[in-house]
Protein backbone atom coordinates (compact mmCIF):
# COMPACT_ATOMS: atom_id res chain seq x y z
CA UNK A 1 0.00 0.00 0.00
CA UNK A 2 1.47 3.21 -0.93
CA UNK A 3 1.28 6.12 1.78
CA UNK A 4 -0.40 9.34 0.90
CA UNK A 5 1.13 12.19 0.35
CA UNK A 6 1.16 15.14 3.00
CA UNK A 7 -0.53 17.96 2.45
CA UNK A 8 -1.24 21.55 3.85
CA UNK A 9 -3.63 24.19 2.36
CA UNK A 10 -5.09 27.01 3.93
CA UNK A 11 -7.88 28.55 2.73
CA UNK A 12 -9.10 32.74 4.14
CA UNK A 13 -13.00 34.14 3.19
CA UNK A 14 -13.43 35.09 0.14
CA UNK A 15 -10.41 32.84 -1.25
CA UNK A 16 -11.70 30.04 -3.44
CA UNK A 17 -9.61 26.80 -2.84
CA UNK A 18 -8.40 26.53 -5.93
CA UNK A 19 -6.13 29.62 -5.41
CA UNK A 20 -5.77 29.23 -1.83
CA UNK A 21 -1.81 29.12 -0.35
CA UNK A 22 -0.50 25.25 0.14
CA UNK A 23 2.06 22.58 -0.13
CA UNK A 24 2.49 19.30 -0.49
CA UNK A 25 5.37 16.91 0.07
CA UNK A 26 6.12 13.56 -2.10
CA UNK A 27 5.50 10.06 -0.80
CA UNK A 28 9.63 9.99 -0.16
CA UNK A 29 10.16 13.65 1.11
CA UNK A 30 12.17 14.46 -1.48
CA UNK A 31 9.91 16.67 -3.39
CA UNK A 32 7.94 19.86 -1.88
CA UNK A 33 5.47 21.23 -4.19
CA UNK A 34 3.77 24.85 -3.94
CA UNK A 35 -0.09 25.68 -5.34
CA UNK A 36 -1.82 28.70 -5.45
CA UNK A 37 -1.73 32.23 -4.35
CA UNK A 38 1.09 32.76 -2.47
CA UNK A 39 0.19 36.43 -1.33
CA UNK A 40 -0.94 38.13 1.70
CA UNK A 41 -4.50 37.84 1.57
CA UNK A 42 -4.30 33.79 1.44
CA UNK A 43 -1.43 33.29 3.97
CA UNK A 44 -3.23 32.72 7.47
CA UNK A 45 -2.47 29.17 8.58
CA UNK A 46 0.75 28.69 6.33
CA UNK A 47 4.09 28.34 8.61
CA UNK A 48 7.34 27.64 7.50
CA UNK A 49 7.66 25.53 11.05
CA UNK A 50 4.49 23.43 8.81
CA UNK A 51 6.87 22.38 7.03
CA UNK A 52 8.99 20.32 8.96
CA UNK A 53 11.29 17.90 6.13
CA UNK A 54 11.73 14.78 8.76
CA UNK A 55 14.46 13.20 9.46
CA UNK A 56 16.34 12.09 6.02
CA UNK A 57 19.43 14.43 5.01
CA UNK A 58 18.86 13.90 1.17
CA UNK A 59 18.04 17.30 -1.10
CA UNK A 60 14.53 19.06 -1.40
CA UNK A 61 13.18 19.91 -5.08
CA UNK A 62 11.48 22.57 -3.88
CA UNK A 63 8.47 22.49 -6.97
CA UNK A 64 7.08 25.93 -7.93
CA UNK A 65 5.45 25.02 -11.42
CA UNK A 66 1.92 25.20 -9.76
CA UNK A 67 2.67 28.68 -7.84
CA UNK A 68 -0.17 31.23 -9.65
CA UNK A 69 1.15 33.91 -7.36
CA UNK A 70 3.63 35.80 -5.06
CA UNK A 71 3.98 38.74 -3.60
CA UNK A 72 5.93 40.00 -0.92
CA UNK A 73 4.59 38.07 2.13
CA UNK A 74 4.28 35.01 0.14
CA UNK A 75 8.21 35.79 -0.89
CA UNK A 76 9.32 36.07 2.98
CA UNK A 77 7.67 33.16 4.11
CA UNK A 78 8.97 30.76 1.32
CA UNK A 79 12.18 32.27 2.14
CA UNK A 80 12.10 31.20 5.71
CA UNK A 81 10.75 27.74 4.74
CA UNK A 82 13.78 27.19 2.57
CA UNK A 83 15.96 28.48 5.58
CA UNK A 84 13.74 25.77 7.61
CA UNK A 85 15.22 23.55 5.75
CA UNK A 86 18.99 24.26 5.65
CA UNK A 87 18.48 24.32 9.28
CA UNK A 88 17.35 20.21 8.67
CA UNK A 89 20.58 19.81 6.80
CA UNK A 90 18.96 19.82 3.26
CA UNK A 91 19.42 21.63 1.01
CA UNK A 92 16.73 22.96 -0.77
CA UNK A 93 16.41 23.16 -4.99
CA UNK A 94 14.44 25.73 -6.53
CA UNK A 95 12.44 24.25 -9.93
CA UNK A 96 9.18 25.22 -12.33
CA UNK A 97 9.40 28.83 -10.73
CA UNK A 98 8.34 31.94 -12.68
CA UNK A 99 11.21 34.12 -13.09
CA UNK A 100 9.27 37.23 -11.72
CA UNK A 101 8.71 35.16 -8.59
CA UNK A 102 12.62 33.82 -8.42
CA UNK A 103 13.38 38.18 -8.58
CA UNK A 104 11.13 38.90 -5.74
CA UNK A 105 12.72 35.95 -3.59
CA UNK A 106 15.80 37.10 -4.40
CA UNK A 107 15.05 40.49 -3.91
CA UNK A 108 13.82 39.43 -0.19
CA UNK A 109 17.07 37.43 0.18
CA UNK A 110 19.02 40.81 -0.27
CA UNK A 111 17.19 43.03 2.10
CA UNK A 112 17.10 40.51 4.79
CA UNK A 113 20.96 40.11 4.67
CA UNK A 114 21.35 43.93 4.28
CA UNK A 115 18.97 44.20 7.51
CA UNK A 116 21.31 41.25 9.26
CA UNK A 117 24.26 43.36 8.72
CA UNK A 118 23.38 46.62 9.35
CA UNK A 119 22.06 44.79 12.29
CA UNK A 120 25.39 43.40 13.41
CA UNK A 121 27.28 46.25 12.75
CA UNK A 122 25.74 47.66 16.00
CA UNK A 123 27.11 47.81 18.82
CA UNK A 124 25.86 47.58 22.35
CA UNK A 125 26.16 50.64 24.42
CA UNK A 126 28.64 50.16 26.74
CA UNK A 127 28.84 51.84 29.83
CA UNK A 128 31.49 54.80 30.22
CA UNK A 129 34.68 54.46 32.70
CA UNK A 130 34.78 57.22 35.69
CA UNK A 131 37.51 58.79 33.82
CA UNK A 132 36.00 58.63 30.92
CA UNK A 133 32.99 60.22 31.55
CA UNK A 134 34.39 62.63 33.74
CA UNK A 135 36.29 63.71 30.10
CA UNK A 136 33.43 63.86 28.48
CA UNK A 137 31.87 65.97 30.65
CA UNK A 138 34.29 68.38 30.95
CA UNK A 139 34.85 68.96 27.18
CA UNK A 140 30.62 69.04 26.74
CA UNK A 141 30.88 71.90 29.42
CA UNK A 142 34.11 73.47 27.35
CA UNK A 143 31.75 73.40 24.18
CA UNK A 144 28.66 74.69 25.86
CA UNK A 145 31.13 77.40 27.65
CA UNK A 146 31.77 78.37 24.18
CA UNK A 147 28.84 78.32 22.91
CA UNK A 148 27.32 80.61 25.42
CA UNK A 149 30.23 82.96 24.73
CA UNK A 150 29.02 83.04 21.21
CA UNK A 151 25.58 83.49 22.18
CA UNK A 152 26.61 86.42 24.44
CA UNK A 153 29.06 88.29 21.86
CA UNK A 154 26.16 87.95 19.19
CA UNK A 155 23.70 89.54 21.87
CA UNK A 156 26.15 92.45 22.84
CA UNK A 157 26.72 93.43 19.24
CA UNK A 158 22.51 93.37 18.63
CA UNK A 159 22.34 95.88 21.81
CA UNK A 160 25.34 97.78 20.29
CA UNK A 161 23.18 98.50 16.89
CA UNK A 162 20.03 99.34 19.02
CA UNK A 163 21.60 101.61 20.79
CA UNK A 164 22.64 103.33 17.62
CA UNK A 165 19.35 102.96 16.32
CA UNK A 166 17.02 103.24 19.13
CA UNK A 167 13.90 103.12 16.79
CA UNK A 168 15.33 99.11 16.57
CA UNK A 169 14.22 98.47 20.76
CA UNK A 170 10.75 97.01 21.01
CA UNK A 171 9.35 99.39 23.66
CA UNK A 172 6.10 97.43 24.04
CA UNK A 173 8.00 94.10 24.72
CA UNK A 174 10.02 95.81 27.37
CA UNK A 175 7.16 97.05 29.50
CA UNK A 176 5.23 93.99 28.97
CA UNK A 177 8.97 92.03 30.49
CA UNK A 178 8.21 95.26 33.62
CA UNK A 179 5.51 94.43 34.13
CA UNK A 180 4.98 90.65 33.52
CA UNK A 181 8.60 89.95 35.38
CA UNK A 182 8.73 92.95 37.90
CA UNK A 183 4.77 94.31 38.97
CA UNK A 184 3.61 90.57 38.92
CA UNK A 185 6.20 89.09 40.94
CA UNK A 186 6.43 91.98 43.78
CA UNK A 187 4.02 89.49 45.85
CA UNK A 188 6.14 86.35 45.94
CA UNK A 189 8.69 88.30 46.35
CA UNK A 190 7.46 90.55 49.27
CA UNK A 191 6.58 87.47 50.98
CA UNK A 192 9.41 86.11 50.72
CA UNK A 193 11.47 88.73 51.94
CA UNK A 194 9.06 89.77 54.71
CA UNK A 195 10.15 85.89 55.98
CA UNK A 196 13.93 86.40 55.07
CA UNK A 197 13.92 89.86 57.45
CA UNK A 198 11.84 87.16 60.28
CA UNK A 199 14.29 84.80 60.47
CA UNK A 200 17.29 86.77 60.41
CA UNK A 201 16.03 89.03 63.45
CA UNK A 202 15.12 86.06 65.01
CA UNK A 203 17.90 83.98 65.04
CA UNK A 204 20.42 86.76 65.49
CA UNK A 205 17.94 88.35 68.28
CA UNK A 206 18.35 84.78 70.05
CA UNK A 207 22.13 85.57 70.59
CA UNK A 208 21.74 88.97 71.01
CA UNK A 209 19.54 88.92 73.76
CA UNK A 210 22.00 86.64 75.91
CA UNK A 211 24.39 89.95 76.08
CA UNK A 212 21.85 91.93 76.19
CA UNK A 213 22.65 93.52 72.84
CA UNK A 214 19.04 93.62 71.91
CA UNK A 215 19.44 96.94 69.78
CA UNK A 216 22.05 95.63 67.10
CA UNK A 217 19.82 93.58 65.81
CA UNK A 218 18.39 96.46 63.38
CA UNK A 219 22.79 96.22 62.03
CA UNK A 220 22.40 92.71 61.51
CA UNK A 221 19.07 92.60 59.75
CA UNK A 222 20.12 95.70 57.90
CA UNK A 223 23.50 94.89 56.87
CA UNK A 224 23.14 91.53 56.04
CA UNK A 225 19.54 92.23 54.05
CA UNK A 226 21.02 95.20 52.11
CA UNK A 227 24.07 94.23 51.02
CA UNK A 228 24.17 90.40 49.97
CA UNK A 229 20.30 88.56 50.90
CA UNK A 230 18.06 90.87 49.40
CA UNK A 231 19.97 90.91 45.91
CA UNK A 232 20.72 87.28 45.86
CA UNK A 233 16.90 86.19 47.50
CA UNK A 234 15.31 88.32 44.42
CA UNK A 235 17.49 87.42 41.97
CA UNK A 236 17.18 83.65 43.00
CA UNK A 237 13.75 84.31 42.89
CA UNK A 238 13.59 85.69 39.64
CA UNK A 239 16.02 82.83 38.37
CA UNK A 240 13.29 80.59 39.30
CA UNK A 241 10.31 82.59 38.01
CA UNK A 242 11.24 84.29 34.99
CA UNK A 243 14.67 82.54 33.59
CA UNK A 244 13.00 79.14 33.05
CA UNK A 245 9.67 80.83 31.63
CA UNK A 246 12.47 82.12 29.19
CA UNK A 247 13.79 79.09 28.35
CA UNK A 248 10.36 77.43 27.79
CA UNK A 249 8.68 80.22 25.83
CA UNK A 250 11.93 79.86 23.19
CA UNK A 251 12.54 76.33 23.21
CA UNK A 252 8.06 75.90 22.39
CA UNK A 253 9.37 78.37 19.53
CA UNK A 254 12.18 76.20 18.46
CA UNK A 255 9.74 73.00 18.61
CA UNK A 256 7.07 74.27 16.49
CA UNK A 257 9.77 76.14 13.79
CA UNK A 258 8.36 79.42 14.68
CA UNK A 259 12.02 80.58 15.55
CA UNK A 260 12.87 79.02 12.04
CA UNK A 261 9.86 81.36 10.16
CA UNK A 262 11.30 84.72 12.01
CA UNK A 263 14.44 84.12 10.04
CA UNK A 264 12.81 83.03 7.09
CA UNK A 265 10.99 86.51 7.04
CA UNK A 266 13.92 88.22 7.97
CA UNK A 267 13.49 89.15 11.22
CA UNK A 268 16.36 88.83 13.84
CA UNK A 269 15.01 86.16 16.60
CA UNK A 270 17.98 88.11 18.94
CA UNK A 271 16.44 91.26 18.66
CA UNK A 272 12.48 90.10 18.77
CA UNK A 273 12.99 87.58 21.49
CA UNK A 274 16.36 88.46 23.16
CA UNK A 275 17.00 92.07 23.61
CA UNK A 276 13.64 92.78 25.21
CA UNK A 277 13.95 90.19 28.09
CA UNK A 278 17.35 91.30 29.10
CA UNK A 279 16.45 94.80 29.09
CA UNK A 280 13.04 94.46 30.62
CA UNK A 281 14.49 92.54 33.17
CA UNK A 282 17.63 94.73 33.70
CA UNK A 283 15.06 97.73 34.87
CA UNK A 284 12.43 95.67 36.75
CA UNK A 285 15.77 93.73 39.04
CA UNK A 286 16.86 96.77 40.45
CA UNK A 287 13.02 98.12 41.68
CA UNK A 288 12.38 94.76 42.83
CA UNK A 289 15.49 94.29 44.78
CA UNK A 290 14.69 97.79 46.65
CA UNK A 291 11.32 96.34 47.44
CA UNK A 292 12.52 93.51 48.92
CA UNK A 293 15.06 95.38 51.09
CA UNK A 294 12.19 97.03 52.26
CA UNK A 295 9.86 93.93 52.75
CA UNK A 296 13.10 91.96 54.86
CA UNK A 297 13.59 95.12 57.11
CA UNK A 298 9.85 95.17 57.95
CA UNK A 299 10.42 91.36 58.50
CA UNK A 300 13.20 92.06 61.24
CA UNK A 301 11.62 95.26 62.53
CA UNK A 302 8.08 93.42 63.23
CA UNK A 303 10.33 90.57 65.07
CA UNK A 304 12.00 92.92 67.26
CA UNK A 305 9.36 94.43 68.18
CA UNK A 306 7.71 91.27 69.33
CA UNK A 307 10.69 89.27 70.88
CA UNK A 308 13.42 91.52 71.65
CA UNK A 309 11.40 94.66 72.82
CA UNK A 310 12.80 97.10 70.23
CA UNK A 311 10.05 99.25 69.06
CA UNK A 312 9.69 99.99 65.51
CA UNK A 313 10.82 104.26 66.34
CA UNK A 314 14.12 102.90 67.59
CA UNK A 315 13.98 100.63 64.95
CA UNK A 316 14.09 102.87 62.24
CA UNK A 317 16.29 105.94 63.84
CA UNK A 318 18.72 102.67 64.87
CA UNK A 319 18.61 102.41 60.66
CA UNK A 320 20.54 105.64 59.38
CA UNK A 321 22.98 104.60 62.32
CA UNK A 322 23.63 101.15 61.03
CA UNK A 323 23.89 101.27 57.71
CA UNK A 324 24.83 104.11 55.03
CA UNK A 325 23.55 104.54 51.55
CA UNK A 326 26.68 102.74 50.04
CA UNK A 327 25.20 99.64 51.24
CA UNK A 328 21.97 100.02 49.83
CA UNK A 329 23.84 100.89 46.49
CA UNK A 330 26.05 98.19 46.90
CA UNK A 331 23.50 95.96 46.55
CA UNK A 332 21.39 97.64 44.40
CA UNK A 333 24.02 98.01 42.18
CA UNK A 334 24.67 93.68 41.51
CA UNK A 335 20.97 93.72 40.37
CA UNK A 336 21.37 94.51 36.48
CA UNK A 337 24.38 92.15 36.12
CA UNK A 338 22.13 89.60 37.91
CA UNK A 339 19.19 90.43 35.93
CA UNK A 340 21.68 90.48 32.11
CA UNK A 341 22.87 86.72 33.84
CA UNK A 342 19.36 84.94 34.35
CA UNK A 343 17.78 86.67 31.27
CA UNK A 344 20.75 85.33 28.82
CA UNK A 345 20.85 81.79 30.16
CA UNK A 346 17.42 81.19 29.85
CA UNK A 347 17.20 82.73 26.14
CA UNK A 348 20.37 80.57 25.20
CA UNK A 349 18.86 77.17 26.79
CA UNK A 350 15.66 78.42 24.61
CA UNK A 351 17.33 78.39 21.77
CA UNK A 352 19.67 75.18 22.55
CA UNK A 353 16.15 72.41 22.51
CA UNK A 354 16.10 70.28 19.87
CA UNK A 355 13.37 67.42 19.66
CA UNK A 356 10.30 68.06 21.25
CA UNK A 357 8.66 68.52 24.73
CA UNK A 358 11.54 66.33 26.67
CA UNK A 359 14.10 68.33 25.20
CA UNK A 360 11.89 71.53 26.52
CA UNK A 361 11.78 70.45 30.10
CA UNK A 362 15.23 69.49 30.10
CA UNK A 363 16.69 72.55 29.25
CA UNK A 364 14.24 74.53 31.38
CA UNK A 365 15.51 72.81 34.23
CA UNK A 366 19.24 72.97 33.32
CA UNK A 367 18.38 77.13 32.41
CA UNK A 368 17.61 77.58 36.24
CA UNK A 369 20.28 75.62 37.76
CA UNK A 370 22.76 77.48 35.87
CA UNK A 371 21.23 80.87 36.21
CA UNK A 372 21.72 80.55 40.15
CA UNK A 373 24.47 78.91 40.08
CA UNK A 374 25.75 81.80 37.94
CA UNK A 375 24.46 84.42 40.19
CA UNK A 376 26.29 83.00 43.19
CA UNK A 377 29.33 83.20 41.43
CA UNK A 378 28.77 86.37 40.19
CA UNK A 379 27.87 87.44 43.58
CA UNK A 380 31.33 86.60 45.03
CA UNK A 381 32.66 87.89 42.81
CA UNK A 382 30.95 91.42 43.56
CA UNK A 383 32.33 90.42 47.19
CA UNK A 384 36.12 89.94 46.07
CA UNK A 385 35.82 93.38 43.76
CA UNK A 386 34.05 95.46 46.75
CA UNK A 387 36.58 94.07 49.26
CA UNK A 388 39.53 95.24 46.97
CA UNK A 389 37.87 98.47 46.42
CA UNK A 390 37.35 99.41 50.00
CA UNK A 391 33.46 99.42 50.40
């Protein structure tokens, strides 16, 4: 009795079974013979695991006279049924095929081993050694040193032609920075400061009282408030407030190409988005730095009166005493090189995001933590230069 042969057809809705995908092997496994449409629409079912050869080692004749079609799926799947059988140690012979359908197998055959070795050609990310990265940090903050020397040279030379041609400032976009950055932040900030003045009288007033020296509390709170906290609170404040609103407004610009279509048009995106910020902010630092010198020594002079039984008369005649006008002014006078700092880091970190909104936050965050850190340097700095100068 001679066995039947095996056979495997699939058949999909719609797809009469004469064109339905199939195969069928010979009675001695030596022969594997395609039928019908080998395309997408008549693949579900078909496997190349189906297709298992046995257990003999001898070739495959691998019949493709009764294929009626092949596309692209039906390609990739016959390919992976001949690699099935490789992987049996046959090897498989192609016969009857249409010579269309041997150039789209062979075109599958070269993208797959194109996509293999592309894919090998990658290489696993490998984790950096402390040296190393500590290299590669430095030189990134080299570059971005640069870079924000570039960015501050090309700003000082926009100023420069404003202030030749005055017509050139945005007037309108200044006040809006007053009033947006400076009138609208006065509360935070007056809060703020009220608390700064608080804690200063009180934990000074703590000591103070111990050797009975209840009455230079006003020098402390003044001293300390007018010369180095009430710059550095307001411009940390402002840092916080204002430089990363910067940074985002720009780098949403960047994202959606509207920095690209101001060029495009010919408009300068240094002198519509740039130049007002700094200056806006340059006027509305100073005011708000006076205000919160004001707002801290109310802070301390409400404290004294309440713990260390200084009234607010002797607190203020105890003021003029203290402190002179050179310290307000001292202070006072760090405010537009703080304000020039935080407004030019968060422009360039603006203009630095690439991508989309992860790129955004990122460099909204990094805007801020350099913009304080760069205020505390620049604010001993201020301390070195005032100490050589004798104030």
């Amino acid at each position: 009795m001679t066995p039947p042969k095996h056979r495997f057809q699939t058949r999909t809705a719609g797809t009469p079974a004469q064109t339905a995908a199939g195969f069928e092997w010979s009675t001695d496994r030596r022969r594997l013979r395609l039928t019908g449409h080998w395309t997408t629409a008549a693949l579900d079912g078909i496997s190349a695991a189906a297709a298992g050869s046995g257990q003999t080692a001898e070739p495959v004749d691998v019949d493709g006279s009764s294929l009626t079609a092949l596309d692209t799926a039906g390609a990739l799947l016959l390919y992976r049924l001949i690699e099935r059988l490789k992987g049996d140690g046959r090897e498989a012979r192609l016969s009857g095929f249409d010579d269309r359908h041997l150039a789209l197998l062979g075109l599958v055959r070269e993208r797959l081993a194109a996509q293999a070795d592309s894919l090998a050609a990658l290489e696993l990310p490998r984790r950096a050694a402390g040296l190393e990265r500590l290299g590669r940090d430095a030189w990134e903050w080299v570059l971005q040193g640069f870079s924000m020397l570039s960015f501050g040279g090309e700003t000082s030379l926009a100023f420069l032609r404003s202030l030749l041609r005055p017509a050139r400032l945005r007037w309108r976009q200044i006040l809006l920075v007053v009033e947006q950055d400076g009138v609208r932040a006065v509360p935070v900030l007056g809060m703020l400061s009220f608390l700064l003045g608080v804690v200063i009288a009180y934990q000074s007033g703590v000591q103070l009282r111990v050797y009975g020296g209840n009455l230079y509390v006003v020098d402390l709170v003044t001293i300390t408030v007018l010369r180095e906290l009430g710059p550095l609170m307001t411009a940390i404040v402002v840092a916080g407030r204002s430089g990363s609103a910067y940074a985002a407004q720009i780098g949403t610009m960047q994202v959606t190409e509207e920095v690209d279509a101001l060029r495009s048009i010919g408009v300068s995106p240094i002198d519509l988005l740039v130049l007002p910020k700094i200056s806006g902010l340059v006027v509305a630092l100073p005011l708000l730095t006076v205000f919160a010198d004001m707002a801290a020594v109310a802070g301390g002079m409400v404290m004294s009166a309440l713990m260390l039984d200084v009234s607010p008369d002797t607190f203020m005649r105890r003021i003029p005493e203290a402190v002179s006008i050179n310290s307000l002014m001292t202070g006072v006078a760090k405010a537009p090189v703080f304000a020039a700092a935080i407004a030019s880091v968060g422009c360039y970190h603006g203009f630095k995001v690439r991508g989309g909104a992860d790129s955004v936050g990122r460099h909204t965050t990094t805007s801020v933590v350099q913009a304080i850190v760069m205020v505390i340097v620049l604010d001993a700095a201020f301390s070195v230069v005032y100490s050589w100068m004798g104030i």
